[in-house]
Structure formats: C-alpha cells, structure tokens
C-alpha atoms as a PDB file:
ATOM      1  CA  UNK A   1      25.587   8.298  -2.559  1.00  0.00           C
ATOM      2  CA  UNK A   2      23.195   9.067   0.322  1.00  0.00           C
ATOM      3  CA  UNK A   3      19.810   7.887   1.261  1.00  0.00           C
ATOM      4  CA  UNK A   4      18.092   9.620   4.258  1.00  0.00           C
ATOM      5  CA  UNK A   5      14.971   9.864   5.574  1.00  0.00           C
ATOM      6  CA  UNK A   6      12.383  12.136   7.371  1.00  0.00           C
ATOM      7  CA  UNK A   7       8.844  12.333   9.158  1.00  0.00           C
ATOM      8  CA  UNK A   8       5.973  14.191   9.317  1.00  0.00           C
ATOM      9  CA  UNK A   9       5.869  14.047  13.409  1.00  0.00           C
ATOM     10  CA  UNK A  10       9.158  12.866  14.085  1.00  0.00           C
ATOM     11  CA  UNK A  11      12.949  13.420  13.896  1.00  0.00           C
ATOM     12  CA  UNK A  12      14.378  14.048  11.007  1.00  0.00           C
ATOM     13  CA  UNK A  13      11.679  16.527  10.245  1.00  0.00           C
ATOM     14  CA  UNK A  14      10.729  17.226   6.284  1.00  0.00           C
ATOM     15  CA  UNK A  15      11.528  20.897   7.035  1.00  0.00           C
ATOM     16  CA  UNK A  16      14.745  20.279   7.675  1.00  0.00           C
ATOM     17  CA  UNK A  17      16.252  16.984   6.096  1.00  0.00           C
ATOM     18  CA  UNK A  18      17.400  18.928   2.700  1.00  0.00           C
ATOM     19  CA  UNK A  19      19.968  20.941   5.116  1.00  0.00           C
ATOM     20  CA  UNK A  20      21.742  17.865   5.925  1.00  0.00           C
ATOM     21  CA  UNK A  21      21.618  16.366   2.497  1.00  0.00           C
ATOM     22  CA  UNK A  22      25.201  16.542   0.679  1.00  0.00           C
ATOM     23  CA  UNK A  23      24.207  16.036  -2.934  1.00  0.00           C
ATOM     24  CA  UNK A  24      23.256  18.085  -5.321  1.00  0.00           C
ATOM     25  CA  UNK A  25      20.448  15.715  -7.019  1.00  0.00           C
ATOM     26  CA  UNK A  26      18.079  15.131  -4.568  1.00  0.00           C
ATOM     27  CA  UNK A  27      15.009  12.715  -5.529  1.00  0.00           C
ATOM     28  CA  UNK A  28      11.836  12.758  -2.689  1.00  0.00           C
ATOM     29  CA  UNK A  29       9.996   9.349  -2.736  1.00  0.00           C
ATOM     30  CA  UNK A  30       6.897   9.625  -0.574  1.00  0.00           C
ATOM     31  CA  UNK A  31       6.603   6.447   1.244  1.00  0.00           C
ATOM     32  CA  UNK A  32       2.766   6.736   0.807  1.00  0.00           C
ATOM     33  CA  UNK A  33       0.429   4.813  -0.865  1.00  0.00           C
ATOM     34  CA  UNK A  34      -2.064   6.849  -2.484  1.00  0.00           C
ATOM     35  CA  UNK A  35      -2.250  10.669  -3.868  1.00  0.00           C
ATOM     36  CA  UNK A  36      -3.431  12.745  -0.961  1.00  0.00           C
ATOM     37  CA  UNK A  37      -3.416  16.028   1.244  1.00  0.00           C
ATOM     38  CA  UNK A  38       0.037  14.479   2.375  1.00  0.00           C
ATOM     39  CA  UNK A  39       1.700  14.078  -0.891  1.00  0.00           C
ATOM     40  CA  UNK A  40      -0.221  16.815  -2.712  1.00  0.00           C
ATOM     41  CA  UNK A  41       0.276  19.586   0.176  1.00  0.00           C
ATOM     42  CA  UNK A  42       2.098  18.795   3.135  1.00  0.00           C
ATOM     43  CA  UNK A  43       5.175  17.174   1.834  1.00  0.00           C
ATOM     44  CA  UNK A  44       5.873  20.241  -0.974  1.00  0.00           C
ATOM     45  CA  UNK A  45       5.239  22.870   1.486  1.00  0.00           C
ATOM     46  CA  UNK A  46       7.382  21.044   4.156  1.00  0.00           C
ATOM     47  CA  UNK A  47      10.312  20.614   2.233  1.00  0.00           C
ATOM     48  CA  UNK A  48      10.035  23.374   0.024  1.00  0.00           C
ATOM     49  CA  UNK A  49       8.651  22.015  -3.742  1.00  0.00           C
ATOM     50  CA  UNK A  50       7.350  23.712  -6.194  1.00  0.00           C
ATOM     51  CA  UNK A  51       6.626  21.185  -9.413  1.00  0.00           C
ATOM     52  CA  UNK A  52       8.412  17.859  -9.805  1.00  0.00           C
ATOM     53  CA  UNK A  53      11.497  19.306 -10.724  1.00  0.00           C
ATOM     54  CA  UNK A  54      12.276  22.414  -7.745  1.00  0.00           C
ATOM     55  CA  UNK A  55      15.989  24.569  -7.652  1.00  0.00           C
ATOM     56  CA  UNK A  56      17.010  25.136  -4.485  1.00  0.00           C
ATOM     57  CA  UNK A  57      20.511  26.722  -4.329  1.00  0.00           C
ATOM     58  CA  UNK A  58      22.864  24.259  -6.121  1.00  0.00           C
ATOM     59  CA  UNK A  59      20.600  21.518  -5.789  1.00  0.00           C
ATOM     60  CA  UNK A  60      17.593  20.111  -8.140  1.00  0.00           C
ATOM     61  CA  UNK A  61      14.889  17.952  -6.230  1.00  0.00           C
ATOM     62  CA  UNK A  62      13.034  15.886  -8.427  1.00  0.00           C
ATOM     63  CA  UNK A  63       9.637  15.054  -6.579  1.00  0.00           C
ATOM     64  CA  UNK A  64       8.362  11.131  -7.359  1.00  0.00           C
ATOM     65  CA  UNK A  65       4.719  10.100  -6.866  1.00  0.00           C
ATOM     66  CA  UNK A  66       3.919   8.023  -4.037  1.00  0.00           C
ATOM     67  CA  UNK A  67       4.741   4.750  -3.863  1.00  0.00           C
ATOM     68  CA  UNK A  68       1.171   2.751  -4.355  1.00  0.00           C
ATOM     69  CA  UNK A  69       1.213   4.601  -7.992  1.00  0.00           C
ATOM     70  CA  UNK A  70       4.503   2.666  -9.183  1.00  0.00           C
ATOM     71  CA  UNK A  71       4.142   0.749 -12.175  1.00  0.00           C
ATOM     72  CA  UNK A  72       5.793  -2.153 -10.592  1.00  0.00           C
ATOM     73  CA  UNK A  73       3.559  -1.671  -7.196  1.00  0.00           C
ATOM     74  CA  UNK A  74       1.427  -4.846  -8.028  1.00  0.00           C
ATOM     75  CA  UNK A  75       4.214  -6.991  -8.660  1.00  0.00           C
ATOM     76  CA  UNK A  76       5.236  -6.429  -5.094  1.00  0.00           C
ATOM     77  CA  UNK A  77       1.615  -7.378  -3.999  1.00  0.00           C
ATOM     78  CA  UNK A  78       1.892 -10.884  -5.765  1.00  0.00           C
ATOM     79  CA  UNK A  79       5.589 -11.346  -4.119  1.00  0.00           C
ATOM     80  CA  UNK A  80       3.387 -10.203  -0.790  1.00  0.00           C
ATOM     81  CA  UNK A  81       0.936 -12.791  -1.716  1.00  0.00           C
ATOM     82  CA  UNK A  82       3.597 -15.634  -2.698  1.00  0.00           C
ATOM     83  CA  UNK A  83       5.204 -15.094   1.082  1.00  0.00           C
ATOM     84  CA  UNK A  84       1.713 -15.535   2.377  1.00  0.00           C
ATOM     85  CA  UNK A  85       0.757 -18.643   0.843  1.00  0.00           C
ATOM     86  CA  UNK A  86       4.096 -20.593   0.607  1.00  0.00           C
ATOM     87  CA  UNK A  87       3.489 -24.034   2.389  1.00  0.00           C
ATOM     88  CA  UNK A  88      -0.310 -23.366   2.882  1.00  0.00           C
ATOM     89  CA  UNK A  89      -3.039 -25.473   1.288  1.00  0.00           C
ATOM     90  CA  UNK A  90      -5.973 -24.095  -0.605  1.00  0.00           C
ATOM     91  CA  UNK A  91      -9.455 -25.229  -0.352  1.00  0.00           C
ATOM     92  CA  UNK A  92     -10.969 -26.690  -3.100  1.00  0.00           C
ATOM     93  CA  UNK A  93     -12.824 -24.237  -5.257  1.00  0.00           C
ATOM     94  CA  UNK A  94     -12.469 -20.752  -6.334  1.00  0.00           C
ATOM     95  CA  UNK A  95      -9.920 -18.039  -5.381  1.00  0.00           C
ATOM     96  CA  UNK A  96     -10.140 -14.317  -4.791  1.00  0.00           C
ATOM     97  CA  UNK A  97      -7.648 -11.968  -4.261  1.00  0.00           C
ATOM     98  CA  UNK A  98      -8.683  -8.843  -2.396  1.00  0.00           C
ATOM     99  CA  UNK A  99      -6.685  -5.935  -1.929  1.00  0.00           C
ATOM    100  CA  UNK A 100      -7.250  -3.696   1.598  1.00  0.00           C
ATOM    101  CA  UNK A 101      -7.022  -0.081   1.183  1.00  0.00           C
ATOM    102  CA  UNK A 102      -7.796   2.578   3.987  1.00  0.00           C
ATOM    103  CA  UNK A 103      -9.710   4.757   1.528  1.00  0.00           C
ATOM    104  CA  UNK A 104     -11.616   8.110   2.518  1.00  0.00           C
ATOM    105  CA  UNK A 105     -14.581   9.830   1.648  1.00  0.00           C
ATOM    106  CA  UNK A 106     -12.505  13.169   1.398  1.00  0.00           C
ATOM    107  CA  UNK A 107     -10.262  12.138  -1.026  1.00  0.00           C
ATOM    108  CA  UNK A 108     -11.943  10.230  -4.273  1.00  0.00           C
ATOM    109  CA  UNK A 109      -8.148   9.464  -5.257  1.00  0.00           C
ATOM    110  CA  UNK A 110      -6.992   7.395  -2.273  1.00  0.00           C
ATOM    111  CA  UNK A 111      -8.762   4.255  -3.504  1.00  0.00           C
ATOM    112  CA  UNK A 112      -7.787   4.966  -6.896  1.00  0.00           C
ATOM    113  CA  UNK A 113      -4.574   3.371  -6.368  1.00  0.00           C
ATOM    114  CA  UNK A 114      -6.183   0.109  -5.058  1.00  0.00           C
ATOM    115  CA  UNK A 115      -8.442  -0.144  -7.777  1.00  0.00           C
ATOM    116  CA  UNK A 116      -5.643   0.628 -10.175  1.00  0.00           C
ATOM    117  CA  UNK A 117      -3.463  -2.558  -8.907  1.00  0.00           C
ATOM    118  CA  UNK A 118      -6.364  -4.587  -8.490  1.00  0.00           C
ATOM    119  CA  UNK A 119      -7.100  -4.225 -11.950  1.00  0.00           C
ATOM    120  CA  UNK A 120      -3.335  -4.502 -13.169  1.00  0.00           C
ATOM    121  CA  UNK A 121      -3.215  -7.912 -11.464  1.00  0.00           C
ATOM    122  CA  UNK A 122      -6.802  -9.106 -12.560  1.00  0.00           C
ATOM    123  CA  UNK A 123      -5.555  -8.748 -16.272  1.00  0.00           C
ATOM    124  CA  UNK A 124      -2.816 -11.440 -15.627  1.00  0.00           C
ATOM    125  CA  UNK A 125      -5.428 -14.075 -14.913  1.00  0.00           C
ATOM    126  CA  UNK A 126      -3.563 -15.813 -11.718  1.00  0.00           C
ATOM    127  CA  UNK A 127      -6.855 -15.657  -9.629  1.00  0.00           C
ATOM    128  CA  UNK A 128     -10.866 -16.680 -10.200  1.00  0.00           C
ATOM    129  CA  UNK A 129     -11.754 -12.917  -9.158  1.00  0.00           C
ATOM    130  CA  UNK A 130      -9.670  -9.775  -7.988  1.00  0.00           C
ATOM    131  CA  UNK A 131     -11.648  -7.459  -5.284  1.00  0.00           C
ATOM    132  CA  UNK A 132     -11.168  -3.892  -3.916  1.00  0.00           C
ATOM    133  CA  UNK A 133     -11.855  -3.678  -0.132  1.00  0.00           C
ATOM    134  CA  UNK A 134     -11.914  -0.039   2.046  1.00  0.00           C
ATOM    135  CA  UNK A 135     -12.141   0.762   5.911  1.00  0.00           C
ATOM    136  CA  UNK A 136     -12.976   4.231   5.630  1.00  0.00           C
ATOM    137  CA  UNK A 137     -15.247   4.149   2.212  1.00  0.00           C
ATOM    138  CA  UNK A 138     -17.334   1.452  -0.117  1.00  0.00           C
ATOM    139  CA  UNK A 139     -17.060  -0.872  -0.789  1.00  0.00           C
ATOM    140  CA  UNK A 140     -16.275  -1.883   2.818  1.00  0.00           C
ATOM    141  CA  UNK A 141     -14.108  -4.437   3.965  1.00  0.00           C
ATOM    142  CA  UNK A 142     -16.454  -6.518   5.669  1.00  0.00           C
ATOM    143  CA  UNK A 143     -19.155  -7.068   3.182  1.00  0.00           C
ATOM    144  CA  UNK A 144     -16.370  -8.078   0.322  1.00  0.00           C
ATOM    145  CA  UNK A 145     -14.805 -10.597   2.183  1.00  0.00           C
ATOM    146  CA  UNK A 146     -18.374 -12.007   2.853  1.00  0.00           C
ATOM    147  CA  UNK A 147     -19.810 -11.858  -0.083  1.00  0.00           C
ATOM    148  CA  UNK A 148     -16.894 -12.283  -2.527  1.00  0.00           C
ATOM    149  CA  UNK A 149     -17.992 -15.892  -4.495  1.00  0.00           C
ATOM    150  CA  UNK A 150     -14.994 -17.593  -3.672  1.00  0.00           C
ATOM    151  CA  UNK A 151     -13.759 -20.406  -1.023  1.00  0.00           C
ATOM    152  CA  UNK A 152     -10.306 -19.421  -0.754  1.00  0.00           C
ATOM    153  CA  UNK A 153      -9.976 -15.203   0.371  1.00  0.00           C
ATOM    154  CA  UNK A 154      -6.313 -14.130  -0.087  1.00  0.00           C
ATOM    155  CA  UNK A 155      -6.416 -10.694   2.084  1.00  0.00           C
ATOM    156  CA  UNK A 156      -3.636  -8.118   1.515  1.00  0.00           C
ATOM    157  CA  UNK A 157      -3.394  -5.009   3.307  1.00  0.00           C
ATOM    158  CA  UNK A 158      -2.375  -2.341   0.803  1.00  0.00           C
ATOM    159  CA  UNK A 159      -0.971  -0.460   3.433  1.00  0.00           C
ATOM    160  CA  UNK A 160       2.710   0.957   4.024  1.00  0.00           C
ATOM    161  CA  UNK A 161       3.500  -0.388   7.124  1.00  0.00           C
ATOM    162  CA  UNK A 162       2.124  -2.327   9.996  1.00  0.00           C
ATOM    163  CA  UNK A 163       0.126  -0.286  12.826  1.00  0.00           C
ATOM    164  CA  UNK A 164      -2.713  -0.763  14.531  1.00  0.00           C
ATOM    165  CA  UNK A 165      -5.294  -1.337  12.152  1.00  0.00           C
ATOM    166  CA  UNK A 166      -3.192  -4.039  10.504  1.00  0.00           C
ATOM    167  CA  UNK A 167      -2.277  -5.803  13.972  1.00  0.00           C
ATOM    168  CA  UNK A 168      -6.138  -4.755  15.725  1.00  0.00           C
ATOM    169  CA  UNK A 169      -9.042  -3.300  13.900  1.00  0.00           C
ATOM    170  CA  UNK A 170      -8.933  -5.389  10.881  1.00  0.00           C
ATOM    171  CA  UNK A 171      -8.238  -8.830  12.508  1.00  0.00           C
ATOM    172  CA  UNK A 172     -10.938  -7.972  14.983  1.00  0.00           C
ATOM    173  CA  UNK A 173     -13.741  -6.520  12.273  1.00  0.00           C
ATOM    174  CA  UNK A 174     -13.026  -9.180   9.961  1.00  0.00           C
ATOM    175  CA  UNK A 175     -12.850 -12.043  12.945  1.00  0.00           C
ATOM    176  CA  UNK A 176      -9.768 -13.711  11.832  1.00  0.00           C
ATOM    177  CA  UNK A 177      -7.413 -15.650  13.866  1.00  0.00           C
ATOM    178  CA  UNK A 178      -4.294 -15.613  12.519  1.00  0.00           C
ATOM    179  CA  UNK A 179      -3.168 -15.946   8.829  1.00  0.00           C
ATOM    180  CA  UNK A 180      -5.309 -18.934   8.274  1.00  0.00           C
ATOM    181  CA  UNK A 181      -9.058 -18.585   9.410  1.00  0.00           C
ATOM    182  CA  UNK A 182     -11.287 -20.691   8.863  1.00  0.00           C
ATOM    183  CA  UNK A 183     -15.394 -20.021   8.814  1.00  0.00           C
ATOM    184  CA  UNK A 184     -18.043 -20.037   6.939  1.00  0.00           C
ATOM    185  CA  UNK A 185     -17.511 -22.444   3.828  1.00  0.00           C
ATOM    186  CA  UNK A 186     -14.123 -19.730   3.491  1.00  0.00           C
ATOM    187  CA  UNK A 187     -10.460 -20.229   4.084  1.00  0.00           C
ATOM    188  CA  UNK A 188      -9.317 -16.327   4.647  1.00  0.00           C
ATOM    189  CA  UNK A 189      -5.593 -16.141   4.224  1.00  0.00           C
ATOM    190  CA  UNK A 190      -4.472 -12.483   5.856  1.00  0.00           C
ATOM    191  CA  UNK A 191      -1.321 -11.301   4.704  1.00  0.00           C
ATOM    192  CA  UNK A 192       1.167  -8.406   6.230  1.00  0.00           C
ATOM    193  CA  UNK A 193       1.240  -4.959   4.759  1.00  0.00           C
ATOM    194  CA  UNK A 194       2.745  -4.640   1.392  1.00  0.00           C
ATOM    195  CA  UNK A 195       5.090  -1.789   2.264  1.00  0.00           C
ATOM    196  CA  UNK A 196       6.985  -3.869   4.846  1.00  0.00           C
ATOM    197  CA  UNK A 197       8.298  -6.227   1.812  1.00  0.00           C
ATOM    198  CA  UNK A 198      11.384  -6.277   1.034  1.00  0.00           C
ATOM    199  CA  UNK A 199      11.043  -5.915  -2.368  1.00  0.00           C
ATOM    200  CA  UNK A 200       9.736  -2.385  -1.639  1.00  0.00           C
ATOM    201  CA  UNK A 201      13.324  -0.898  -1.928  1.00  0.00           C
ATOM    202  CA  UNK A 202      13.661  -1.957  -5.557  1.00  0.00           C
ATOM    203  CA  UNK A 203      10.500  -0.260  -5.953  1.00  0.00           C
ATOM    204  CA  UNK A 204      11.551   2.763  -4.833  1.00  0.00           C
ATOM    205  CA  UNK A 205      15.003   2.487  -6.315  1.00  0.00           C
END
C-alpha cells in the first residue's frame, strides 16, 4: 500500500519516516549490503527497534536483514553479470568471476556476505574459479585480479549503488579503461554495482 524511504544524512530522516507512514505493518529493508554498525546500531536506534518484530502504538515493524544477506542476492549478481557480458567476446581460456566488496578491518562480518555469495555461485559451476576481492581488508582487490589464474576477469562491484569508488578509485587502482580492458595476457570485464539492478526490487519485495 505504501513504500517510502529514508536516509541516514538526508531528508526523509530514519527518525522520523515511521510518523508519516499510514499502515499499520511496517517492514524496514536496509538497503545495505553487509551486517554492520549501520544495520546492527544505527538504523534500530534511529527508528526506534527493538528485535525484528518492534510495537509501536498500533503498528508492528518487522526489521529484515540487509540486503547482501538475501537468499536470492547472488542470483541478482549473475543477472548483473549477464548485462555485463551480453554482446562481448571472451578470450580463449579460463574464466573467473570475482566479486568486489568494500570490507573493513572493524567489522569481520562485512566480507562475510561476499564470501557467502561467492561461494553460493561457485557451487553452480558456471565459471573456472569464483574469487572474493576487498578495498578496505585481504584479500585486496588488486592482487586478486592479478593473480587470479584466469584470462577472462569478470569484475562485479558488490556494492549498493554507484559512488565514487565505483566511478574513481577502483577504475583508477585497478587501471581499467572502461568495461573491457585489456592487459596483461587478461581481458577484465568491470561491471556496475549490483544494487543499481533492476532486479533488486524483487529482491527486496
């Protein structure tokens, strides 16, 4: 009946957005990727939670887990993946897939996620070798991609949207050109963020 949404630094604010909510079940989807200080802290304190199921006058708010923990999260990173390589040629030789994830040191459970996919896809045997990639933790993204035994690199940005270390840092770290680069004996195929598919509203529905 409705579907709103709210921000951590902008308008409409998580403090407020349940006031302007008409219905009286009320499910929260964090549009995260990983368990974090966001999802674990923040967001219940902001908006009021106390458990996955919270009462708050007449209303029950059911609190969902982020969005990279979704069962059906890696089939949205092969879709990702399909877009990416529709009309392009591979090299011959060997194919890895390798998942980007920002990762942290302070927070053993934001790669989790990326491992988790990486090893939900790897069991359906579509690619020579599935890798985990980080740019804030190791393994990091620049040593995979160069070491990974493969001539054909299929890069996707677990990531929910694009910014600038989709658009910048990583293009510049990783020295690609476009979504084809070519260097090294390796064809790196670059792919957009996974949360900006369209597919991610089924996901969340």
């Amino acid at each position: 009946d409705e579907v709103v949404e709210c921000f951590w630094k902008e308008e409409p604010s998580m403090r407020h957005v349940l006031v302007t909510v008409e219905a009286d079940d009320v499910y929260v989807v964090p549009a995260f990727i990983s368990e974090g200080y966001f999802t674990q802290q923040v967001i219940p304190r902001e908006l009021g939670l106390t458990g996955p199921v919270t009462r708050k006058g007449a209303k029950t708010v059911r609190y969902a887990g982020p969005l990279g923990t979704f069962e059906g999260m890696g089939d949205v990173i092969l879709e990702r993946v399909d877009d990416l390589m529709r009309g392009k040629e591979l090299a011959p030789g060997r194919t890895a897939l390798v998942l980007l994830g920002h990762g942290t040191d302070l927070n053993k459970s934001s790669g989790g996620v990326v491992y988790f996919n990486a090893g939900r896809i790897g069991e359906r045997g579509l690619y020579d070798l599935v890798e985990v990639g980080f740019l804030d933790q190791e393994p990091e993204i620049g040593d995979v991609v160069e070491n990974v035994d493969a001539e054909n690199v299929v890069l996707i940005p677990v990531f929910i949207a694009e910014g600038w270390h989709t658009r910048e840092t990583i293009p510049e770290d990783l020295g690609l050109t476009g979504e084809v680069t070519v260097r090294e004996g390796k064809t790196i195929f670059y792919g957009a963020p996974v949360g900006t598919h369209p597919s991610m509203a089924n996901l969340i529905a």
